[in-house]
Protein backbone atom coordinates (compact mmCIF):
# COMPACT_ATOMS: atom_id res chain seq x y z
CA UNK A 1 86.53 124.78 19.84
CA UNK A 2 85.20 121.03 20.19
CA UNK A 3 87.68 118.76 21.95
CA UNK A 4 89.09 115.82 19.61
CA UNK A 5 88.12 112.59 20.84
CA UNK A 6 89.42 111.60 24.08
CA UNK A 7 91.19 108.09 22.35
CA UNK A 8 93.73 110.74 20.59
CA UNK A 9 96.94 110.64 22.25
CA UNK A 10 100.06 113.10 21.25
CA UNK A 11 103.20 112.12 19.77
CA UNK A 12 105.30 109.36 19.86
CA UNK A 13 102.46 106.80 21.13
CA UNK A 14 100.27 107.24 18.22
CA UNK A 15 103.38 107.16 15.64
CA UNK A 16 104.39 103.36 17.37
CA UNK A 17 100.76 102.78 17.29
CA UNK A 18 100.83 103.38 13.29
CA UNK A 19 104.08 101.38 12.37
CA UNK A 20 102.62 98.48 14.75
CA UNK A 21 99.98 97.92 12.90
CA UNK A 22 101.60 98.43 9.61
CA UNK A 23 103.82 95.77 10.11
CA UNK A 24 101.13 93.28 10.82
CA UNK A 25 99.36 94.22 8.00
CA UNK A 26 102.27 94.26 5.70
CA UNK A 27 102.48 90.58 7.53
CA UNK A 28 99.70 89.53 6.77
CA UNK A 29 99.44 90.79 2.96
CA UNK A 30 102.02 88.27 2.20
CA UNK A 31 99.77 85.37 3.74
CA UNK A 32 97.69 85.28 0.39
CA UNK A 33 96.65 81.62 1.61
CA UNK A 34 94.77 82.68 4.22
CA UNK A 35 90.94 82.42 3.97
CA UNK A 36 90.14 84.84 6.86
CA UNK A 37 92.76 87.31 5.51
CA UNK A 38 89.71 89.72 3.85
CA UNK A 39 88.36 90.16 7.80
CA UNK A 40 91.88 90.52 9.24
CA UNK A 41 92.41 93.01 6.89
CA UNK A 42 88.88 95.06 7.18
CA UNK A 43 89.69 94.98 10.80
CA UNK A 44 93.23 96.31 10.82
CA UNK A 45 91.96 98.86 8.64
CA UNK A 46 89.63 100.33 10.62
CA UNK A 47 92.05 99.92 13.74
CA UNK A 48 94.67 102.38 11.43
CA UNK A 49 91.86 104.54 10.27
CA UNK A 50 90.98 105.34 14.31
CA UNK A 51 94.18 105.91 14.94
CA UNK A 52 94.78 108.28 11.80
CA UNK A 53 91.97 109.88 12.20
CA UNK A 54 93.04 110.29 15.68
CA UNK A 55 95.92 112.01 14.60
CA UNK A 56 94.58 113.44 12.11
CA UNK A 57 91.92 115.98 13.87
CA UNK A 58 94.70 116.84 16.43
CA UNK A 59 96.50 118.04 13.16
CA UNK A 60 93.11 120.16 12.21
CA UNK A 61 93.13 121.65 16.10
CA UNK A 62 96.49 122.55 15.79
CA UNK A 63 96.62 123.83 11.37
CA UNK A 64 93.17 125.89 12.29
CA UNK A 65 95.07 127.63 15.28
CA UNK A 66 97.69 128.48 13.21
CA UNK A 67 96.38 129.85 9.69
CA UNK A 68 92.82 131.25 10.81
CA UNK A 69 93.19 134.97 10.76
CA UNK A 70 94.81 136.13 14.29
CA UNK A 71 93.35 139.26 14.40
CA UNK A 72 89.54 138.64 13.47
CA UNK A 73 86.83 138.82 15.50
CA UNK A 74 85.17 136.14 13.99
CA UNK A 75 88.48 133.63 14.02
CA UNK A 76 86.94 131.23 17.20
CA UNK A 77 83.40 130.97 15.59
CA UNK A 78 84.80 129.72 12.30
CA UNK A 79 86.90 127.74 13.93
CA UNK A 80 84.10 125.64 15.74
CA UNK A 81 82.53 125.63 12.23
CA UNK A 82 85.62 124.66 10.31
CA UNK A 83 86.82 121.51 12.44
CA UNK A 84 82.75 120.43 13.48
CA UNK A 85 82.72 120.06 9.23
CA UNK A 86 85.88 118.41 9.12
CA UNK A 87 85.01 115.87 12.23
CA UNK A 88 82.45 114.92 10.47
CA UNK A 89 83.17 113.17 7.28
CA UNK A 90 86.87 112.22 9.25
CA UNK A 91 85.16 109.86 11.78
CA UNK A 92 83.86 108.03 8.63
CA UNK A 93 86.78 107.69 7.05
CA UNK A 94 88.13 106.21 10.50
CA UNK A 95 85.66 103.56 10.66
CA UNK A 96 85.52 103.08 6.93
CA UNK A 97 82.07 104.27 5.80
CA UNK A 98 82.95 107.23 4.07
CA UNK A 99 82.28 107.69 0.24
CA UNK A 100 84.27 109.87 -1.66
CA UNK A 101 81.08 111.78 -2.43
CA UNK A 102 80.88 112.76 1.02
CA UNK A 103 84.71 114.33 1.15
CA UNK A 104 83.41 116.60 -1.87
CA UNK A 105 80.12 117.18 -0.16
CA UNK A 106 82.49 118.61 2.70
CA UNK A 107 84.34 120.56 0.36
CA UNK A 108 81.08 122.19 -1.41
CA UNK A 109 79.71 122.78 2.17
CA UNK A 110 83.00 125.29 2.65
CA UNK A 111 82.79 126.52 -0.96
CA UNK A 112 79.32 127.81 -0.05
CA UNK A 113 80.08 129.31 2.98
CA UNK A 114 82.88 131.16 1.04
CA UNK A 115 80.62 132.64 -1.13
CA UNK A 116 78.61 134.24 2.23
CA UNK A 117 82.04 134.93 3.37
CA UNK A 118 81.19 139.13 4.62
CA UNK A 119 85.32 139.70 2.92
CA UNK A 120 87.46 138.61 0.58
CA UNK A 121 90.37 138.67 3.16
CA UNK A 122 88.63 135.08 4.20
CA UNK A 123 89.66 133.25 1.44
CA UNK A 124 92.62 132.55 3.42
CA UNK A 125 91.12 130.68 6.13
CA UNK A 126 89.01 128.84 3.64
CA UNK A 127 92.32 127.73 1.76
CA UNK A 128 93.82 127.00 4.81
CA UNK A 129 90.83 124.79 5.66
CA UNK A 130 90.28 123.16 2.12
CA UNK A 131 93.84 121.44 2.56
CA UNK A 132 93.38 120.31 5.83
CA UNK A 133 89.89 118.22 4.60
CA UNK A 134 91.99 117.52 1.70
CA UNK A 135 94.37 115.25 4.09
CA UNK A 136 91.60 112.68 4.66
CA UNK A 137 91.10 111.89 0.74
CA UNK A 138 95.02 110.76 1.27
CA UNK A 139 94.02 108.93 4.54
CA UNK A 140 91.33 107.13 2.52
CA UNK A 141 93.14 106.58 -0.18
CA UNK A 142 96.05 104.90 1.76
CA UNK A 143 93.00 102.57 3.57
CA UNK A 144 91.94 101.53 0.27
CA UNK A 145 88.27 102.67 0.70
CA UNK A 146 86.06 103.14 -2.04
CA UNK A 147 82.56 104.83 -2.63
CA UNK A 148 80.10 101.32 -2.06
CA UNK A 149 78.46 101.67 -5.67
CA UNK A 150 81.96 99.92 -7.04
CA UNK A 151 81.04 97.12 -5.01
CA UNK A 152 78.33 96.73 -7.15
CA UNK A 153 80.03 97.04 -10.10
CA UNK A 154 82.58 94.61 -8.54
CA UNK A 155 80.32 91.91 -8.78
CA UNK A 156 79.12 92.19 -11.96
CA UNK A 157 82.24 91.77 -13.52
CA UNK A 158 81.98 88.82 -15.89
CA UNK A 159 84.94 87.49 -15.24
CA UNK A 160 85.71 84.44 -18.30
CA UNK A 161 84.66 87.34 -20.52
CA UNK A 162 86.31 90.13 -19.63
CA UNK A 163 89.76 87.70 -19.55
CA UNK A 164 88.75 86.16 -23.10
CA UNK A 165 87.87 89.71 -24.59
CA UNK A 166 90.44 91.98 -22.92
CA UNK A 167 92.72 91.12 -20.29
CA UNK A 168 94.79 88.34 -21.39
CA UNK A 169 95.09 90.08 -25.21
CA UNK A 170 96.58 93.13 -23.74
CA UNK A 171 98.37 90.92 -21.09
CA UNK A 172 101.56 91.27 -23.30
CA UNK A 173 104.41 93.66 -23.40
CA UNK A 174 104.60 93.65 -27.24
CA UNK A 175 100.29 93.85 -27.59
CA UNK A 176 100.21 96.54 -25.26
CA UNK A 177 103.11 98.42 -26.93
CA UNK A 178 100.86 97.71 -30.07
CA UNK A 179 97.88 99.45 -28.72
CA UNK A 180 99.45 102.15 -27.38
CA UNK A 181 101.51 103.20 -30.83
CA UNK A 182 97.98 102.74 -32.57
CA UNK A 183 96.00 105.39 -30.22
CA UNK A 184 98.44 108.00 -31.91
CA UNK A 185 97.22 106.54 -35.39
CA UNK A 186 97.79 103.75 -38.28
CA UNK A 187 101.11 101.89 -38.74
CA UNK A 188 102.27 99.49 -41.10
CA UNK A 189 104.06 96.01 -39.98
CA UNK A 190 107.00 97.74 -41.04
CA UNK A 191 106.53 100.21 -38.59
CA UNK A 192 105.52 98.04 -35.78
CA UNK A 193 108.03 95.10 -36.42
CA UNK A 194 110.43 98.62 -35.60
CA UNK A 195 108.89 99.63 -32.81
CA UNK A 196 108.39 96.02 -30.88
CA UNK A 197 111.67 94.72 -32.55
CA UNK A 198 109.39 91.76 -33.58
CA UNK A 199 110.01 89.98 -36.43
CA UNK A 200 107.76 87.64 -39.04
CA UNK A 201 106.02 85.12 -37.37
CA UNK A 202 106.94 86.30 -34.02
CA UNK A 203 105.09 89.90 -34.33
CA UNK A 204 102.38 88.24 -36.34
CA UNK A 205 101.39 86.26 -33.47
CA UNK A 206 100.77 89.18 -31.19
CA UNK A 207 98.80 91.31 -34.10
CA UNK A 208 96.50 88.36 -34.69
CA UNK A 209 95.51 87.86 -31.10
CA UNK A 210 94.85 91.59 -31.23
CA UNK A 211 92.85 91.29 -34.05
CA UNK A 212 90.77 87.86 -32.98
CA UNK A 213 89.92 89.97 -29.84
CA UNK A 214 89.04 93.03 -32.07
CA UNK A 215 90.78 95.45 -30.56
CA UNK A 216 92.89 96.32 -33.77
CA UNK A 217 92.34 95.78 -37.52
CA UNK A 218 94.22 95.68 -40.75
CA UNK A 219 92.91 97.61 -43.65
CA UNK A 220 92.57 95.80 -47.07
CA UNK A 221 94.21 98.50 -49.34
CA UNK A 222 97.15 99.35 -47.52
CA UNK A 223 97.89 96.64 -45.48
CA UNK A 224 98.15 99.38 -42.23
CA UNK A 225 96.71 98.66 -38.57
CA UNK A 226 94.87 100.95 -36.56
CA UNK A 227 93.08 100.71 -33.18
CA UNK A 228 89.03 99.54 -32.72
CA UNK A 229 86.91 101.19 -30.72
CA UNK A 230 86.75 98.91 -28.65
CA UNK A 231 90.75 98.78 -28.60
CA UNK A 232 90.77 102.50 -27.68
CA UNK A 233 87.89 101.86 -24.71
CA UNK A 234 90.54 99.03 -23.20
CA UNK A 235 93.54 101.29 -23.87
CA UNK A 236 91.80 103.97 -21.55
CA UNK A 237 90.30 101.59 -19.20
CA UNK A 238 94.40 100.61 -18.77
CA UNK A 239 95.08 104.12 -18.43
CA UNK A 240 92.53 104.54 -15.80
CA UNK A 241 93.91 101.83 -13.64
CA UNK A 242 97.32 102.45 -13.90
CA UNK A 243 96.31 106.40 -12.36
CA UNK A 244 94.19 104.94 -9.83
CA UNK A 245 97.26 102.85 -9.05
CA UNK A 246 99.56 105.11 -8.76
CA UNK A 247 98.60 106.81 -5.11
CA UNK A 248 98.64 103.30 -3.24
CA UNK A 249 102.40 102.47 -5.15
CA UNK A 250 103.37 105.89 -3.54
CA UNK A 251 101.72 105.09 -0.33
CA UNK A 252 101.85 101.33 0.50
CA UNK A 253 100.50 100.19 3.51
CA UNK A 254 103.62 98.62 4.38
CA UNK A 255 105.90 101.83 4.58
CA UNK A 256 105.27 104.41 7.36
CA UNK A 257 104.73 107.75 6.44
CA UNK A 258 103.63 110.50 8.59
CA UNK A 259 100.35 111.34 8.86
């Protein structure tokens, strides 16, 4: 089977190596002043990524030995095939090029060598393998790398708009309670001063700035409100965030974890 690289050490030195380098990074996260804080950071990255990587493909070595079939014939050729697939979208994650196209590429490479699998007694090592490539979507995850068309989309964002149109009128507790009890359908003020234990004035405010941004509207013959389409577009794009979110609150960089 091919070697990991030789930079991989065992143990104990690559675990002090990992919580070394999270605590400068958790450091420097709370130096927001800092102007060279973006490079710091890109650098440090990559510097953990190595290193995890590092660790990581010792963990392939070791996981393929394990859970590939014992007694087949065919266990150290599929080896050299399983890890040479895994090495090669890992070294990108470690030096932060991947794409999270390129992890599923990896994955639909193995899928199609499952299908010209010669038994079905394979689909073992292939589920064996599978979850070890699925470890580096965690590793990239944790780096906070992204596939480089976001970028893109990154700097497009118009930023006075999207604050005047969306952000600050769901930046409330009660207007985002609001939208949310509207995606299940229309309520009255009745119904909402209930649910937001608003009163009056007070819950009128927040249902006029909803309404100004056109997110919700009040219907003339019943007096209920119910959520735009644009309000339901925003409600999801919240959604979306808050699941994207949810990995790196799990996994900060500032906490070790084992790799």
């Amino acid at each position: 089977m091919t070697s990991a690289p030789e930079e991989c050490t065992c143990g104990q030195e690559i675990r002090d190596e990992l919580r070394a380098i999270r605590r400068e990074m958790r450091h420097l996260t709370e130096v927001r002043d800092c102007g060279y804080l973006g490079d710091l950071m890109t650098g440090l990255r990559k510097e953990y990524g190595r290193v995890a990587i590092g660790a990581h493909l010792e963990n392939v070595q070791t996981g393929l030995e394990q859970h590939l079939d014992q007694g087949c014939a065919r266990r150290e050729q599929c080896a050299e095939v399983f890890y040479r697939i895994i090495r090669e979208s890992a070294l990108k994650v470690g030096d932060g090029t991947v794409t999270p196209d390129e992890i599923a590429a990896q994955k639909e490479r193995l899928q199609t060598l499952r299908e010209k699998a010669p038994s079905s007694a394979c689909d073992a090592c292939f589920d064996a393998t599978l979850l070890l490539l699925e470890k580096q979507t965690e590793i990239a995850e944790g780096l906070g790398l992204r596939d480089e068309p976001n970028r893109a989309e990154i700097a497009e964002i118009p930023v006075e708009e999207a604050v005047r149109d969306f952000l600050e009128p769901a930046a409330s507790v009660p207007r985002l309670t609001v939208l949310k009890a509207l995606a299940d359908g229309s309520l009255s003020f009745s119904d909402l001063s209930r649910l937001t234990g608003l009163r009056g004035g007070n819950l009128l405010f927040h249902l006029s700035r909803l309404e100004e941004a056109g997110l919700i509207v009040q219907r003339r013959n019943r007096g209920e409100y119910h959520l735009t389409g644009t309000g339901y577009l925003c409600l999801q794009g919240i959604a979306r965030i808050c699941t994207a979110l949810a990995p790196a609150k799990k996994n900060p960089f500032g906490q070790d974890r084992k790799i």
